[in-house]
N, C-alpha and C. Protein backbone atom coordinates (compact mmCIF):
# COMPACT_ATOMS: atom_id res chain seq x y z
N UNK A 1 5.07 -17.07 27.19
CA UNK A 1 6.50 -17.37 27.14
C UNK A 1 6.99 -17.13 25.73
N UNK A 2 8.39 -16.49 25.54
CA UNK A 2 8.69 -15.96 24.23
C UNK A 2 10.06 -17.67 24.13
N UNK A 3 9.51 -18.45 23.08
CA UNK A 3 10.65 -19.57 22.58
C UNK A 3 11.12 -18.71 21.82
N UNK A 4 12.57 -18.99 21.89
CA UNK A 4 13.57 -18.81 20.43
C UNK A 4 14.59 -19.90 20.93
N UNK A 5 14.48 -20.47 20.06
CA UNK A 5 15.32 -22.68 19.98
C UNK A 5 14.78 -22.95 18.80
N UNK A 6 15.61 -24.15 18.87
CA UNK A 6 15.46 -25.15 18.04
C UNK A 6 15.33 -26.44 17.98
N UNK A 7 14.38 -27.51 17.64
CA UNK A 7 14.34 -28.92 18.40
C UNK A 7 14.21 -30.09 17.36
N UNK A 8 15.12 -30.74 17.18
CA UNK A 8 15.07 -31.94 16.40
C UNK A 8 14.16 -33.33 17.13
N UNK A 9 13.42 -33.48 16.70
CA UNK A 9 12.62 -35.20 17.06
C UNK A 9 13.03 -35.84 16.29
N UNK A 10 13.62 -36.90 16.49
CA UNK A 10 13.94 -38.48 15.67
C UNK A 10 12.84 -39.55 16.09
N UNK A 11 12.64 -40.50 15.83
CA UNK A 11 11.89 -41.25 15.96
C UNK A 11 12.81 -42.69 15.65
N UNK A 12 12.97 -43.74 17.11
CA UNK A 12 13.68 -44.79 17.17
C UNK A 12 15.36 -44.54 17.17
N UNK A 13 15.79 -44.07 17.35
CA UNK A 13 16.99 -43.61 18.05
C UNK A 13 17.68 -43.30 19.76
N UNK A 14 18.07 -43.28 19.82
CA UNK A 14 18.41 -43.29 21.40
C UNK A 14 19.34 -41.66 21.29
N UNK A 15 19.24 -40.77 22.61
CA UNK A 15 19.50 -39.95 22.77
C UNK A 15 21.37 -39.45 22.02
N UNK A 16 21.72 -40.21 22.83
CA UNK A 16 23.37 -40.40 22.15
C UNK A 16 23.45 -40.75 20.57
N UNK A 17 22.58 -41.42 19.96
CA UNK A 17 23.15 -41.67 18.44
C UNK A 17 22.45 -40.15 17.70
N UNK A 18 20.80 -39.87 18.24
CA UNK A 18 20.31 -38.42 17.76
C UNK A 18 21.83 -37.50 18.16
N UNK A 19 22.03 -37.66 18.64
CA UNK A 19 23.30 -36.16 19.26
C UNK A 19 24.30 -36.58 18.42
N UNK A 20 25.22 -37.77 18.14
CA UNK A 20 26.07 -38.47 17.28
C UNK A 20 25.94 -37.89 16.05
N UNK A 21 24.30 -38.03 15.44
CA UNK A 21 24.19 -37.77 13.77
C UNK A 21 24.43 -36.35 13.92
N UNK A 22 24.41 -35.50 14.58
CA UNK A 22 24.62 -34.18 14.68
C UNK A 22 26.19 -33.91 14.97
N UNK A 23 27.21 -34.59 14.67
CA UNK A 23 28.51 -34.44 14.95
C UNK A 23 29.21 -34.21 16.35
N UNK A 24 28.05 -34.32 17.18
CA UNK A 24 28.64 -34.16 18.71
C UNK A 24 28.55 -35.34 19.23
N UNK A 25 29.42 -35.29 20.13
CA UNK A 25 29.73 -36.91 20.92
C UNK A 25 29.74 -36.57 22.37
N UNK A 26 30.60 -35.41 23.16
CA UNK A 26 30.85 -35.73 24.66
C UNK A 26 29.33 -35.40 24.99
N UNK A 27 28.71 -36.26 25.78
CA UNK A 27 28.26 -35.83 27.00
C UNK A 27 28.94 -35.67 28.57
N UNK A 28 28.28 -34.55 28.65
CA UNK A 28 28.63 -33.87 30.00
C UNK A 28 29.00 -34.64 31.07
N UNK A 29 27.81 -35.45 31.37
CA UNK A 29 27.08 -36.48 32.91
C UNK A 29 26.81 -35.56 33.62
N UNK A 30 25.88 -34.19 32.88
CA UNK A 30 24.70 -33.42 33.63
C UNK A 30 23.64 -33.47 33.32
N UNK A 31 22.49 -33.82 34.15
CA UNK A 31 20.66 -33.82 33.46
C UNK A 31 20.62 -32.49 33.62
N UNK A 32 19.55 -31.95 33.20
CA UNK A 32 18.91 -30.72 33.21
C UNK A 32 17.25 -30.76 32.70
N UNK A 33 16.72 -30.27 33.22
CA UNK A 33 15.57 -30.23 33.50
C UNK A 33 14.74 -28.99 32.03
N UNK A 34 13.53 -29.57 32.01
CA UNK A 34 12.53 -29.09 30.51
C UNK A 34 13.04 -27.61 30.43
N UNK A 35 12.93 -26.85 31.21
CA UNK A 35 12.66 -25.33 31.30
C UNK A 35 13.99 -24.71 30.88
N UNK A 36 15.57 -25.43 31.31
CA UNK A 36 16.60 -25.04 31.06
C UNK A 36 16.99 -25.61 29.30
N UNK A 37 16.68 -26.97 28.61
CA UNK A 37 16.79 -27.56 27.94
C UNK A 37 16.05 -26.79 27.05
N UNK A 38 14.97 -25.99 27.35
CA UNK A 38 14.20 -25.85 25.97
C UNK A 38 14.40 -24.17 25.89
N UNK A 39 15.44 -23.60 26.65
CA UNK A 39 15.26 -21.90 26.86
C UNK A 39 16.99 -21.88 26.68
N UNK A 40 17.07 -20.08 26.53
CA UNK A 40 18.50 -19.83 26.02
C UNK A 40 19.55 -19.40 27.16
N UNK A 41 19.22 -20.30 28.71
CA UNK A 41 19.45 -20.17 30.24
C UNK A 41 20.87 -20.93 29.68
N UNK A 42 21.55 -21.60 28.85
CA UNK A 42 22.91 -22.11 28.65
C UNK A 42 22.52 -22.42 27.13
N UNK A 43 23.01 -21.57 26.20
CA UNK A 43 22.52 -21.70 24.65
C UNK A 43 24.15 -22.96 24.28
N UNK A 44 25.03 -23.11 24.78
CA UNK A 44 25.97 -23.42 24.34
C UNK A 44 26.36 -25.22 24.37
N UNK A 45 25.01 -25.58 24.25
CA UNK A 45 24.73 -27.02 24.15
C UNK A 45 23.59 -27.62 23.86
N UNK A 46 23.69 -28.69 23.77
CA UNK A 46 22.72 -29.35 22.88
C UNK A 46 22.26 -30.08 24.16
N UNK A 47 20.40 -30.60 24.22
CA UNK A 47 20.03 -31.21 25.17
C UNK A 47 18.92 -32.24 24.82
N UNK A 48 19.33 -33.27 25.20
CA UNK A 48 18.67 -34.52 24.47
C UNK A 48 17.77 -35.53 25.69
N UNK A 49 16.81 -35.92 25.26
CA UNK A 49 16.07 -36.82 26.01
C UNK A 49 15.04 -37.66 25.00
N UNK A 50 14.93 -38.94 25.90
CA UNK A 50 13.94 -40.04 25.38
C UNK A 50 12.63 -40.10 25.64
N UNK A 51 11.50 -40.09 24.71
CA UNK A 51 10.24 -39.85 25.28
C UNK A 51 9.33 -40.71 24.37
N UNK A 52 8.73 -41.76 24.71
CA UNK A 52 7.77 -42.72 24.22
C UNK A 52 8.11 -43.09 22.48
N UNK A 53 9.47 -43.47 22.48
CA UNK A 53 9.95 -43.60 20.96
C UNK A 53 10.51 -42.46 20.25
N UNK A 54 10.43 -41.36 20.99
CA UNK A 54 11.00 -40.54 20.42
C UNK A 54 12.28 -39.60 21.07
N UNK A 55 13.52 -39.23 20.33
CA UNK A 55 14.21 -38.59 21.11
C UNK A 55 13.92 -36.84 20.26
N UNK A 56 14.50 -35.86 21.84
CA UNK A 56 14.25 -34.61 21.41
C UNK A 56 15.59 -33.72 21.75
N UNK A 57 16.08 -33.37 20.60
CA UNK A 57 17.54 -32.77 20.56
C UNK A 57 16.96 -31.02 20.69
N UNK A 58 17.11 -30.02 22.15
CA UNK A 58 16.97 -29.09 21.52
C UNK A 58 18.15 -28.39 21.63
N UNK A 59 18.61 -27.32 20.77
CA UNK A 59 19.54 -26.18 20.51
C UNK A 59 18.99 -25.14 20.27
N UNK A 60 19.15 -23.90 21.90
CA UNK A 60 19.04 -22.94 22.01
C UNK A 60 19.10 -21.90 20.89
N UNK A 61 21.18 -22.41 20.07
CA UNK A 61 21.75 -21.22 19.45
C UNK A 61 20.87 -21.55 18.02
N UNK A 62 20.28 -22.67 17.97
CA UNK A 62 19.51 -22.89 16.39
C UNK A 62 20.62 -23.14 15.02
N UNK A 63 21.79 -23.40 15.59
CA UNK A 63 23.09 -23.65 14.52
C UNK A 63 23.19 -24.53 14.60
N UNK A 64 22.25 -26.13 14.96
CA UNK A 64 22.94 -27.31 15.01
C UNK A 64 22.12 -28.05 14.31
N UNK A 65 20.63 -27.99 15.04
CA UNK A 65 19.43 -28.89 14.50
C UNK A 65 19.31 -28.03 13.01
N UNK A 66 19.36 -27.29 13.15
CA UNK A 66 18.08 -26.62 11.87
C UNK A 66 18.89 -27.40 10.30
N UNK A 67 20.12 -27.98 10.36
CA UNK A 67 20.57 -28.20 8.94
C UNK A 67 20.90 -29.57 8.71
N UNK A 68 20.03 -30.20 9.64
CA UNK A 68 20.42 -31.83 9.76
C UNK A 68 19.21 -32.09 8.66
N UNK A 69 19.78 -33.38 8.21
CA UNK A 69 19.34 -33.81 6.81
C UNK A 69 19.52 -35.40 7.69
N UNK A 70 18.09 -36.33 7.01
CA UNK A 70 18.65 -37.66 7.03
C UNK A 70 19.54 -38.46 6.08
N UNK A 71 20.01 -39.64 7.09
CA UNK A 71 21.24 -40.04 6.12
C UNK A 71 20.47 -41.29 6.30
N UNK A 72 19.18 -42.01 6.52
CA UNK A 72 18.80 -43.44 6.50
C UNK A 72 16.89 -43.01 6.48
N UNK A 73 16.37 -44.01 6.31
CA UNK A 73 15.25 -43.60 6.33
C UNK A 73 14.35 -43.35 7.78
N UNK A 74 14.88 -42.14 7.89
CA UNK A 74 14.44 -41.56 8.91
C UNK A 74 12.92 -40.92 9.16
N UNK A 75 12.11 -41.14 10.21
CA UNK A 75 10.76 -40.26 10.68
C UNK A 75 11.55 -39.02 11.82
N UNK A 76 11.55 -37.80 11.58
CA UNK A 76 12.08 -37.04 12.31
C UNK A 76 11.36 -35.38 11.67
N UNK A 77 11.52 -34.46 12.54
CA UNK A 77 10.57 -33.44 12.95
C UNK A 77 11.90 -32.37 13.33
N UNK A 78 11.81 -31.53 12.95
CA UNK A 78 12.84 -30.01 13.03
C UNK A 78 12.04 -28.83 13.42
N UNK A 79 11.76 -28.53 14.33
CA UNK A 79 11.42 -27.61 14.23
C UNK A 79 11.79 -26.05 14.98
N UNK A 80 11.41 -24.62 15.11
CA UNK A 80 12.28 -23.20 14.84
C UNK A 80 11.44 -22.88 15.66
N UNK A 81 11.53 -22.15 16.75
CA UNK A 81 10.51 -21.09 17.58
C UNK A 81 11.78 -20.10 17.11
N UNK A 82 10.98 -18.44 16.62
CA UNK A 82 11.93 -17.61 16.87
C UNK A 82 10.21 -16.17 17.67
N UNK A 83 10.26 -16.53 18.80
CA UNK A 83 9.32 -15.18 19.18
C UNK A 83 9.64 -13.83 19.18
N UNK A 84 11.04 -13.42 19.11
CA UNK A 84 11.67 -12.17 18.62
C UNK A 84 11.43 -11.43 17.84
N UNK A 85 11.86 -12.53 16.13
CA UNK A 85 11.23 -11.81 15.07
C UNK A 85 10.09 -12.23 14.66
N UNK A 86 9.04 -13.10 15.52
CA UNK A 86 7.90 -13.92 14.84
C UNK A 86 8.00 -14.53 13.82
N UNK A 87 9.22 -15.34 14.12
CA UNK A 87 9.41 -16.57 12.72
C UNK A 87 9.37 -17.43 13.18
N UNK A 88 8.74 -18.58 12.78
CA UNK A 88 7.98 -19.86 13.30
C UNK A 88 8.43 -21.01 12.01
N UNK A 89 9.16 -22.67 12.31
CA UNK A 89 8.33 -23.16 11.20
C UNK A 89 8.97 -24.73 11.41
N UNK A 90 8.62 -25.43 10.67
CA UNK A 90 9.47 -26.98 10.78
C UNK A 90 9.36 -27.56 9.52
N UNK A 91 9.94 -28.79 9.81
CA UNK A 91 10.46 -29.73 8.27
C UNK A 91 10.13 -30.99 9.01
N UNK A 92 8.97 -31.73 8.13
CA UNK A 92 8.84 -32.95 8.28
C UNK A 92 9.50 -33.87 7.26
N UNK A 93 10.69 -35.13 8.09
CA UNK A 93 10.52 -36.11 6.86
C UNK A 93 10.01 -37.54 7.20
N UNK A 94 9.58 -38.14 6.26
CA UNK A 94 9.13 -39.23 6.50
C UNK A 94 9.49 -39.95 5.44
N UNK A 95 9.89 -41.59 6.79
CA UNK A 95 11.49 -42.28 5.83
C UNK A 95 12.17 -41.77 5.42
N UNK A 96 13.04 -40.71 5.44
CA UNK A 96 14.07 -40.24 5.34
C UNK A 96 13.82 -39.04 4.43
N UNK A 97 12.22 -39.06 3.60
CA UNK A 97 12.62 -38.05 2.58
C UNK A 97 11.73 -36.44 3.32
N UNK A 98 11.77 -35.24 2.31
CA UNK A 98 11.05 -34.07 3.32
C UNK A 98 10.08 -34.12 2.85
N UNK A 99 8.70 -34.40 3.63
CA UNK A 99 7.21 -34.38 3.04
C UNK A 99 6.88 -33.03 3.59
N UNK A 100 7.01 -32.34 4.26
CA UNK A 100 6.53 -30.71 4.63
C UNK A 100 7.43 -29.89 5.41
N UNK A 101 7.65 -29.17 4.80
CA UNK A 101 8.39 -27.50 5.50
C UNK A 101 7.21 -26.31 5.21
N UNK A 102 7.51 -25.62 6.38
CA UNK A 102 6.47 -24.26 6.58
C UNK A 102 7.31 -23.78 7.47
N UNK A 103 7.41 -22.65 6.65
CA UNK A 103 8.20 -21.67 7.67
C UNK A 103 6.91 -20.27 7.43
N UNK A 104 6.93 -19.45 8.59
CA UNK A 104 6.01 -18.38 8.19
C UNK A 104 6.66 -16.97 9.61
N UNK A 105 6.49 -15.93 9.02
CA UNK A 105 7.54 -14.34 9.90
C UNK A 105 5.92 -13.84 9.84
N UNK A 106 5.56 -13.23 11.20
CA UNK A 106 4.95 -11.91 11.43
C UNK A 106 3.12 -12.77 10.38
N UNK A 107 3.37 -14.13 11.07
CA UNK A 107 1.57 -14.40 10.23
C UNK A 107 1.71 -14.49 8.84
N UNK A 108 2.62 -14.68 8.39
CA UNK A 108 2.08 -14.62 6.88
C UNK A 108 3.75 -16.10 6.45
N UNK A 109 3.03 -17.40 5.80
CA UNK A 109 3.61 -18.36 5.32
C UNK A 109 4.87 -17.30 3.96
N UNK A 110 6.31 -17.69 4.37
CA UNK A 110 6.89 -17.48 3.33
C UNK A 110 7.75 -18.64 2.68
N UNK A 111 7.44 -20.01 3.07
CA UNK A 111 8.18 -21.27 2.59
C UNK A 111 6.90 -22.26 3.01
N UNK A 112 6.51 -22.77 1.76
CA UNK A 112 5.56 -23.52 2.17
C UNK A 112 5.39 -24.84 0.70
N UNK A 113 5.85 -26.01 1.30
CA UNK A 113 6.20 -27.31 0.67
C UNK A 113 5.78 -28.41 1.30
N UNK A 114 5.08 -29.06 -0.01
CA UNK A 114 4.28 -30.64 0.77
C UNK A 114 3.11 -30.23 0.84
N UNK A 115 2.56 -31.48 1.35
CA UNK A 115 1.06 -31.46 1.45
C UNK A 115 0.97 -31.13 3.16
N UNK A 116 0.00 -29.91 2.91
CA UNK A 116 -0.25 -29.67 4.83
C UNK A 116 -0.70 -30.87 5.60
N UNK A 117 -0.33 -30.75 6.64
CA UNK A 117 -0.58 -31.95 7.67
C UNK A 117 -2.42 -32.01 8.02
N UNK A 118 -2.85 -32.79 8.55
CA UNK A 118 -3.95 -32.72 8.47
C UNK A 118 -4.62 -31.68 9.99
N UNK A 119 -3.45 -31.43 10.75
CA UNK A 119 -3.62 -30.94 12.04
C UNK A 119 -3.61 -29.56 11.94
N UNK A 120 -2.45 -29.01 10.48
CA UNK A 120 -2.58 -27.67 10.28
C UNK A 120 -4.26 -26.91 9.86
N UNK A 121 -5.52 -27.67 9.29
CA UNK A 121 -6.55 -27.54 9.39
C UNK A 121 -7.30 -27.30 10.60
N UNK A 122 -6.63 -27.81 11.63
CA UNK A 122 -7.27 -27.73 12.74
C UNK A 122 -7.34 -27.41 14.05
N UNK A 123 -6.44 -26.37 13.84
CA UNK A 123 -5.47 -25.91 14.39
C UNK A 123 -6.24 -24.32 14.11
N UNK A 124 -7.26 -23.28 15.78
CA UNK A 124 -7.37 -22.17 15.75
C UNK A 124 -6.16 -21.51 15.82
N UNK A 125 -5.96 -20.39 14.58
CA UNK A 125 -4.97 -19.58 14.65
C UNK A 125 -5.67 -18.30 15.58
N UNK A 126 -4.70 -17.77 16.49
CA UNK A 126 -5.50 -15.95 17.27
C UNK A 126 -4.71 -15.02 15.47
N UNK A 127 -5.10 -14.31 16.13
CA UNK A 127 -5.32 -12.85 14.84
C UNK A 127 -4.12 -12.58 14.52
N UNK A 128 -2.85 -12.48 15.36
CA UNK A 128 -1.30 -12.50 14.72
C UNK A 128 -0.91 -13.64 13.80
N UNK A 129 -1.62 -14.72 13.78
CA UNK A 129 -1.36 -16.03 13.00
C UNK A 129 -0.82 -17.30 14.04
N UNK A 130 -0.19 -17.95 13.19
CA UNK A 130 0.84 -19.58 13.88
C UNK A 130 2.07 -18.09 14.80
N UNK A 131 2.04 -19.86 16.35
CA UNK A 131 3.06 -19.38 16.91
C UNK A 131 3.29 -20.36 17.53
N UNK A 132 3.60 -20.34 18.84
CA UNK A 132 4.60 -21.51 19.68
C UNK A 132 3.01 -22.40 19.73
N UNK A 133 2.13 -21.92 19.86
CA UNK A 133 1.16 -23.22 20.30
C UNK A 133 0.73 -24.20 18.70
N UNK A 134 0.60 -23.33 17.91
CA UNK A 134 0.64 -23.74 16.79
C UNK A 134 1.96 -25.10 16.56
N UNK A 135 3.14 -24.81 17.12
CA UNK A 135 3.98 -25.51 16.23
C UNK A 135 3.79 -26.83 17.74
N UNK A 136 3.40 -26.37 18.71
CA UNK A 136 2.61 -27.71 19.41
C UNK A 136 1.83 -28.32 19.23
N UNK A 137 0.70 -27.86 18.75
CA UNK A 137 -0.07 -28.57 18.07
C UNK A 137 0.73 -29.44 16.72
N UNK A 138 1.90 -29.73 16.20
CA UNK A 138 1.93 -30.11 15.11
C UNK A 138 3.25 -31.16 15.62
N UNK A 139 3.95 -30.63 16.80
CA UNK A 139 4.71 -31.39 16.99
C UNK A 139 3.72 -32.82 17.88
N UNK A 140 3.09 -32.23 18.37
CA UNK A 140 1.93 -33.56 19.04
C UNK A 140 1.02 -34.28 18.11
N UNK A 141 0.90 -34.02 16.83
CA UNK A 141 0.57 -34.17 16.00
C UNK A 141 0.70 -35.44 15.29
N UNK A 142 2.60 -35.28 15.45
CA UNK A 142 3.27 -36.26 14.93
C UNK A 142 3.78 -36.97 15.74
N UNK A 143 4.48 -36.33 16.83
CA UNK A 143 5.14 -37.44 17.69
C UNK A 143 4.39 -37.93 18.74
N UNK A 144 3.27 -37.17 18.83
CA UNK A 144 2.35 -37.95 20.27
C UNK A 144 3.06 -36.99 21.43
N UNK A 145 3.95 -36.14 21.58
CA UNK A 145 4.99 -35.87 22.86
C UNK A 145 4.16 -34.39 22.85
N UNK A 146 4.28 -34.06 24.08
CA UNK A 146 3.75 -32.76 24.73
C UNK A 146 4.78 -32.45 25.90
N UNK A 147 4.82 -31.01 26.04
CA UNK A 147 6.18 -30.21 26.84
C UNK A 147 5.75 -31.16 28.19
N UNK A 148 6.99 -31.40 28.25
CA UNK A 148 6.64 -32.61 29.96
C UNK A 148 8.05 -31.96 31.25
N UNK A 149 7.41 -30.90 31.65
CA UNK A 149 8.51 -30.59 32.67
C UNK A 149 8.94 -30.99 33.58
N UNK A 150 8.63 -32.60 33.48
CA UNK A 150 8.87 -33.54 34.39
C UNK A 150 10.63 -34.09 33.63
N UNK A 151 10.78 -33.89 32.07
CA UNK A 151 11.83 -34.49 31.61
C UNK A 151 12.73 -34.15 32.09
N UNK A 152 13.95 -35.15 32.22
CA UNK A 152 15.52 -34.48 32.32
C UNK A 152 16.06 -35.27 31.09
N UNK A 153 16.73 -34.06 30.80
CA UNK A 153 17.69 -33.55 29.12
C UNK A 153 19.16 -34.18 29.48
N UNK A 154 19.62 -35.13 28.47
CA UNK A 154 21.19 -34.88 28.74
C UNK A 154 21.90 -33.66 28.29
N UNK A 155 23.19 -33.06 28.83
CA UNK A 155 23.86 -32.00 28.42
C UNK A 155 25.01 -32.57 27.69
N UNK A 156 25.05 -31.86 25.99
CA UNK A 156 26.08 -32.12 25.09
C UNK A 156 26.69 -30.65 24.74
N UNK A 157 27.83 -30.37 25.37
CA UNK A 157 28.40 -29.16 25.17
C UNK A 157 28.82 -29.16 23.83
N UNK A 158 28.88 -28.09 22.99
CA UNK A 158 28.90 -27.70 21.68
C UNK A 158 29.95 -26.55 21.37
């Protein structure tokens, strides 16, 4: 499967205030299901759900999540599938501040800050380098959450 999205994790927030800090407010009162929420099948909204403490904001168009900054001391996770141009990467902060960004195009790291996670060690790369399983491995890493196509997403038109 080729991702190109974008997905914010908060940690202790509820779906509506994650979507809130992002300047959007209406929800729809449509669910939508993992496969539509996490693919560019309606890029023109934001899709949010609650999952064992954590909420997951994703945006198809990648113009919403990718420039959110915390404003409290936040645990939250950003992260970029682009399988197009093979650009891959995320921003961890913890309590609010950024302890790791890695961004890396075509296998080769070109933003790389913080101390690596301890999962990026352990983590087999195949011969093109990090890609969508890679940035699973790191999002499970941290949040404990794995793709559950059992979720339904709220819809926040954008």
């Amino acid at each position: 499967m080729g991702w190109n999205t974008s997905v914010l994790f908060r940690q202790d927030v509820t779906a509506d205030e994650a979507v809130d800090d992002l300047a959007i407010t209406d929800f729809s009162g449509e669910l939508v299901g993992a496969d539509q929420a996490t693919s560019a099948l309606k890029p023109d909204a934001l899709y949010a759900a609650e999952s064992d403490g954590w909420v997951q904001v994703w945006n198809p168009m990648m113009d919403v999540v990718m420039g959110w900054e915390p404003t409290d001391p936040a645990n939250a996770l950003v992260v970029f599938f682009s399988s197009v141009s093979s650009t891959y990467g995320f921003t961890l902060f913890t309590q609010g501040e950024r302890t790791r960004h890695y961004v890396y195009a075509d296998g080769v790291a070109v933003e790389d800050e913080g101390t690596p996670l301890p999962v990026e060690a352990e983590i087999a790369l195949p011969s093109w380098g990090p890609d969508e399983d890679f940035l699973w491995s790191i999002i499970t890493a941290v949040t404990g959450l794995r793709y559950d196509e059992q979720l339904q997403y709220r819809v926040y038109p954008v």
